[in-house]
N, C-alpha and C. Protein backbone atom coordinates (compact mmCIF):
# COMPACT_ATOMS: atom_id res chain seq x y z
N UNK A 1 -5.57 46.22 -5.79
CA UNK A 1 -4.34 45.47 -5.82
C UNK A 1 -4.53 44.27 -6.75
N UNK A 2 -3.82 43.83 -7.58
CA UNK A 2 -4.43 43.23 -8.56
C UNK A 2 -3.18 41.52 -8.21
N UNK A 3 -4.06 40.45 -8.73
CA UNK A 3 -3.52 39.36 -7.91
C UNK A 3 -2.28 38.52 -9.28
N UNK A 4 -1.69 38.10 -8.76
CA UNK A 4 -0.45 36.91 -9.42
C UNK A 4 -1.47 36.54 -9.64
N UNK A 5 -0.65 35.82 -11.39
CA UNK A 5 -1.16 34.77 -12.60
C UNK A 5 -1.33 33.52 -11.91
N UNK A 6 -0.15 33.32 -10.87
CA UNK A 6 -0.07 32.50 -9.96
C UNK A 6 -1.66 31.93 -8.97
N UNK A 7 -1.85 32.98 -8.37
CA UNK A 7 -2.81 32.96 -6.86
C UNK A 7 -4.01 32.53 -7.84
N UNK A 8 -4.02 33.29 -8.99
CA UNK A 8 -5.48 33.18 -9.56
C UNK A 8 -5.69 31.83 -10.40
N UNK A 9 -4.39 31.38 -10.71
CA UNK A 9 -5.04 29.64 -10.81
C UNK A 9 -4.92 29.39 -9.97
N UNK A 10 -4.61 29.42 -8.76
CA UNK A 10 -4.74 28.70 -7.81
C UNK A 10 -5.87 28.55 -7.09
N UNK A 11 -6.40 29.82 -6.88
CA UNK A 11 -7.98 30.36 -6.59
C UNK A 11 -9.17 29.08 -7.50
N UNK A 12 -8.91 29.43 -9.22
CA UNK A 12 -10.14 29.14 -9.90
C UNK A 12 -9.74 27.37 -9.68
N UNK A 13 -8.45 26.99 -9.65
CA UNK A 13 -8.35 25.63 -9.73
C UNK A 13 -8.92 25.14 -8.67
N UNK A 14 -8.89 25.45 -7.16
CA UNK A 14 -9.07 25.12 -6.39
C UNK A 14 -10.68 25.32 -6.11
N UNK A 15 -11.25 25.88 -6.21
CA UNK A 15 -12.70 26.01 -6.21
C UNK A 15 -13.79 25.48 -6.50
N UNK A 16 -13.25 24.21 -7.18
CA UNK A 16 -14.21 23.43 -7.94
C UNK A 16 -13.50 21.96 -7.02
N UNK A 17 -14.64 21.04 -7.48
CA UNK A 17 -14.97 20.03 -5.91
C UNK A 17 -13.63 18.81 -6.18
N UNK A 18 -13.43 18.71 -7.44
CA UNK A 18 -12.36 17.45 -8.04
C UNK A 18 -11.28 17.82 -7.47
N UNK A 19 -10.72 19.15 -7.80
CA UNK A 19 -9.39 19.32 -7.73
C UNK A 19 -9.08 19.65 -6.03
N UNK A 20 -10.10 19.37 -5.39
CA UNK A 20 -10.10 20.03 -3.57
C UNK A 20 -9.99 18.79 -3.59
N UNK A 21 -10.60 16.98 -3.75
CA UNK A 21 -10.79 16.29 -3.44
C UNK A 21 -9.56 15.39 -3.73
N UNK A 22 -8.66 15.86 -4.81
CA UNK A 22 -7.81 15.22 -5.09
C UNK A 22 -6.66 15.97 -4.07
N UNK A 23 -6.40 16.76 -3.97
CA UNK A 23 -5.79 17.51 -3.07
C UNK A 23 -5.85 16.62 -1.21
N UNK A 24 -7.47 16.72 -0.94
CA UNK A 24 -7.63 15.85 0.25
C UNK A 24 -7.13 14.14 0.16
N UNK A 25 -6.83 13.45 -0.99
CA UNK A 25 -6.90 12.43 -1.49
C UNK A 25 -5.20 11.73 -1.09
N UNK A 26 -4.57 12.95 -1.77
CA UNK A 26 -2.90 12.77 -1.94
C UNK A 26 -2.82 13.52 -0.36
N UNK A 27 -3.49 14.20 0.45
CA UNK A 27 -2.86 14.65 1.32
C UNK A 27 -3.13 13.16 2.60
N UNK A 28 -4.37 12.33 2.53
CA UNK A 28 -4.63 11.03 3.15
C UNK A 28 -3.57 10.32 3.19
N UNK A 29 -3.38 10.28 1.83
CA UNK A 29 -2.04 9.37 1.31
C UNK A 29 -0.87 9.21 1.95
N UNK A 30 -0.73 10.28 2.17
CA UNK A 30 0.96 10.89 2.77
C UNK A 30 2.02 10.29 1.34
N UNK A 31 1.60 10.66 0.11
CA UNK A 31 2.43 9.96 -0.96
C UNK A 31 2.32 8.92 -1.19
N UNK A 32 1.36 7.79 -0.61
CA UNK A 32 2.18 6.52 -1.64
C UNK A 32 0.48 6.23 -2.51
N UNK A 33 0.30 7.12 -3.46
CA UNK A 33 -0.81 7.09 -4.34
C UNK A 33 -0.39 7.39 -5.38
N UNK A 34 -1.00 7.15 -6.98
CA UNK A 34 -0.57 7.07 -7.84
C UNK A 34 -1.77 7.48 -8.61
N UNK A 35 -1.66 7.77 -9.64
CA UNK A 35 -3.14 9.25 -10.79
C UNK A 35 -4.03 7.65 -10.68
N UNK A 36 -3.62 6.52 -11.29
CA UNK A 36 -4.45 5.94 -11.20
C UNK A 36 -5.19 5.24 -10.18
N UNK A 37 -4.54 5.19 -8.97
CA UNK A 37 -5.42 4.92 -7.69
C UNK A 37 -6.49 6.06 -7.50
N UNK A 38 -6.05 7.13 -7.83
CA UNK A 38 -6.75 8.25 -7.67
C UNK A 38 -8.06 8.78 -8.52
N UNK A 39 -7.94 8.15 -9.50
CA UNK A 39 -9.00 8.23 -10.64
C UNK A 39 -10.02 7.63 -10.08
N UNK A 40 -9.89 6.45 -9.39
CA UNK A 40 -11.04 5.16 -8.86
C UNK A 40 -11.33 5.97 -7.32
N UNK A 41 -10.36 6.59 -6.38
CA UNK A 41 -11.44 7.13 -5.16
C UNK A 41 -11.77 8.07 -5.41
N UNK A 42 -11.77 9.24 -6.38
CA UNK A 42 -12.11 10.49 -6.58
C UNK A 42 -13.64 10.14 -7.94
N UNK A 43 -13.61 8.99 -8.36
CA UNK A 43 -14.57 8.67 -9.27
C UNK A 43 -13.99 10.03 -10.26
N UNK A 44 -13.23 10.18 -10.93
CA UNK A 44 -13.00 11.00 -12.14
C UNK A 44 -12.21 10.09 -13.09
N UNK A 45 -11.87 10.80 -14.68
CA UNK A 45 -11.72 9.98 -15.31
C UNK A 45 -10.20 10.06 -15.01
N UNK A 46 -9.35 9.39 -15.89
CA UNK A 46 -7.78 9.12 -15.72
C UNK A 46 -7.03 10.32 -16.32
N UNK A 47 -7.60 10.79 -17.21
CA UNK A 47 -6.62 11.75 -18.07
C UNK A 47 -7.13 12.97 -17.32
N UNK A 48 -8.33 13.58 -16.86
CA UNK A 48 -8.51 14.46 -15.75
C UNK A 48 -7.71 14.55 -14.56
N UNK A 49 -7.19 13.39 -13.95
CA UNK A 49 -6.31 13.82 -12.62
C UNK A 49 -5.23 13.97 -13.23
N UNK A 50 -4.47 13.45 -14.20
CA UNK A 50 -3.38 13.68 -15.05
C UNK A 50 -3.12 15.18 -15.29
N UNK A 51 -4.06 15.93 -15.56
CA UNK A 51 -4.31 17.02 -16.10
C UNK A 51 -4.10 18.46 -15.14
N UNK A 52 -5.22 17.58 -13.96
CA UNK A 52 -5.05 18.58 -12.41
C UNK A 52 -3.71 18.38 -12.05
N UNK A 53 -2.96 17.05 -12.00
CA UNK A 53 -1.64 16.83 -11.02
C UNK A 53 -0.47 17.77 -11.68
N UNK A 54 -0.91 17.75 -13.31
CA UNK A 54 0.45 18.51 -14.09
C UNK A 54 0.29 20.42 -13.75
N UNK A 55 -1.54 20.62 -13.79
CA UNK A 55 -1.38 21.84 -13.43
C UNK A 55 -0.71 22.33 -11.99
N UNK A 56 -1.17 21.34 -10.71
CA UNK A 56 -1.04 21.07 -9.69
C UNK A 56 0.53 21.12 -9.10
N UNK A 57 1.22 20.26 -10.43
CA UNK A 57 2.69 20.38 -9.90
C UNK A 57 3.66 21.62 -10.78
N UNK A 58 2.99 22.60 -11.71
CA UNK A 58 3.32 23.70 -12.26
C UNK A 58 3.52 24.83 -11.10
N UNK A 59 2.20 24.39 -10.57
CA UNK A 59 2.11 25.72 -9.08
C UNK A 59 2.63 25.71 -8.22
N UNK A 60 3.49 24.34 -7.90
CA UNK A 60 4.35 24.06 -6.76
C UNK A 60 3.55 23.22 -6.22
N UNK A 61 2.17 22.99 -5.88
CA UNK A 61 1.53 21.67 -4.78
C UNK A 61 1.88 20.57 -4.90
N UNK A 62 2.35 19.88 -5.95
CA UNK A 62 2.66 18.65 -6.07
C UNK A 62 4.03 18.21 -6.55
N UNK A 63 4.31 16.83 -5.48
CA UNK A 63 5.87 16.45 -6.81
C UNK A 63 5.80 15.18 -6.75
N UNK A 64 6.35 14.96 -7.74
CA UNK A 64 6.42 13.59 -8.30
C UNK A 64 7.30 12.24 -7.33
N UNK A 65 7.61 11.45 -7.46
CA UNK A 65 8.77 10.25 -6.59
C UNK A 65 8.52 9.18 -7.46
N UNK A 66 9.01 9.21 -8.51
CA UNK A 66 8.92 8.01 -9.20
C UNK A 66 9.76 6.48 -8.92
N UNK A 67 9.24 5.36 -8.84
CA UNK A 67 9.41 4.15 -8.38
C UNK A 67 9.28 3.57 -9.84
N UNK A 68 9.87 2.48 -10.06
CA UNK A 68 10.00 1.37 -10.68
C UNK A 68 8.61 1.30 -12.08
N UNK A 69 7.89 1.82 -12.04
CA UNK A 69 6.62 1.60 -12.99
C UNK A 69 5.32 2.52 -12.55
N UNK A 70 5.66 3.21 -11.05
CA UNK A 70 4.94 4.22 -10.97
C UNK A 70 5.33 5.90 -10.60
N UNK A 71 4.64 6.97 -10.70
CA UNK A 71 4.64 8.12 -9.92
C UNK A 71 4.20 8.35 -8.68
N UNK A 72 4.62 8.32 -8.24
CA UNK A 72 4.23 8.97 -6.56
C UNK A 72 4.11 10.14 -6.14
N UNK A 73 2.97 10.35 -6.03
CA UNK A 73 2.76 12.13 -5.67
C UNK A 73 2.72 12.26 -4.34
N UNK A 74 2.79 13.61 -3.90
CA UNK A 74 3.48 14.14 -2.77
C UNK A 74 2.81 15.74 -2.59
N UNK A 75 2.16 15.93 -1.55
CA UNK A 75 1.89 17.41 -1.19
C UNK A 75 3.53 18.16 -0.92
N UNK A 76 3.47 19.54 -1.67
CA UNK A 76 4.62 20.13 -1.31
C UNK A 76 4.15 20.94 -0.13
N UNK A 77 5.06 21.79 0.23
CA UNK A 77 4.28 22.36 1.86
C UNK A 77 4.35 23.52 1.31
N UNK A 78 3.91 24.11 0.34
CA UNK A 78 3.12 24.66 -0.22
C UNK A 78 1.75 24.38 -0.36
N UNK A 79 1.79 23.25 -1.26
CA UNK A 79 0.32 22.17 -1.04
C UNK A 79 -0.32 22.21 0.30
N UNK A 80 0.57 21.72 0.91
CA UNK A 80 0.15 21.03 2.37
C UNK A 80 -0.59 22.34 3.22
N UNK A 81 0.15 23.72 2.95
CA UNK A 81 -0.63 24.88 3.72
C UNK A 81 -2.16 25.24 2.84
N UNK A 82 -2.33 25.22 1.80
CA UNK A 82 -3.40 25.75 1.16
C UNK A 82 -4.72 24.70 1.16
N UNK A 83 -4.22 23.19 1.20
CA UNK A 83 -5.11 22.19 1.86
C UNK A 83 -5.38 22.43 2.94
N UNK A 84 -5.22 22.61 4.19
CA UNK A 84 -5.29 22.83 5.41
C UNK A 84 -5.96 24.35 5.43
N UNK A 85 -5.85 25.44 4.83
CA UNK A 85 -6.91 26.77 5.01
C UNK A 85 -8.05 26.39 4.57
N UNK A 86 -7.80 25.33 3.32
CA UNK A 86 -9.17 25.04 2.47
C UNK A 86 -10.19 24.18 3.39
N UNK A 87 -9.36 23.36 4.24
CA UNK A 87 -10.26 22.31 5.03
C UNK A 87 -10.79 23.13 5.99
N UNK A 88 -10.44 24.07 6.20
CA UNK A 88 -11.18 24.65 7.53
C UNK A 88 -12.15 25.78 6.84
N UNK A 89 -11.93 26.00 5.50
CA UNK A 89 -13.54 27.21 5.06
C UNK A 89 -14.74 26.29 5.34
């Protein structure tokens, strides 16, 4: 059975330790975090979470809430279910 273009970034994205941690990061949050708060607790660089959040919000896990001078990211409950299987492997 051969898998969605979909599942399989979702698979390879998720598998590696940054993009799980940013995932656990914005899900702490409950939204009121921003790429650059996130760069400093995830210790990655700035244009890297930039990079994960845009792939991140292509797939449906993430959305934006923009305020006055920032973005506000947000687990979609999409997000929110695939964080939660991941926390329990």
């Amino acid at each position: 059975m051969a898998e969605s273009d979909s599942k399989k970034t979702i698979r390879n994205l998720l598998l590696h330790d940054k993009p799980f941690m940013l995932l656990q990061t914005i899900s702490n949050n409950d939204g009121r975090i921003y790429s650059a708060m996130m760069s400093k607790k995830i210790d990655c660089s700035y244009a890297y979470i930039v990079k994960l959040i845009k792939v991140m919000n292509k797939l449906g896990l993430t959305t934006f809430e923009e305020t006055k001078h920032k973005k506000m990211i947000r687990l979609t409950p999409k997000g929110k279910k695939i964080f939660k299987l991941l926390s329990e492997v």
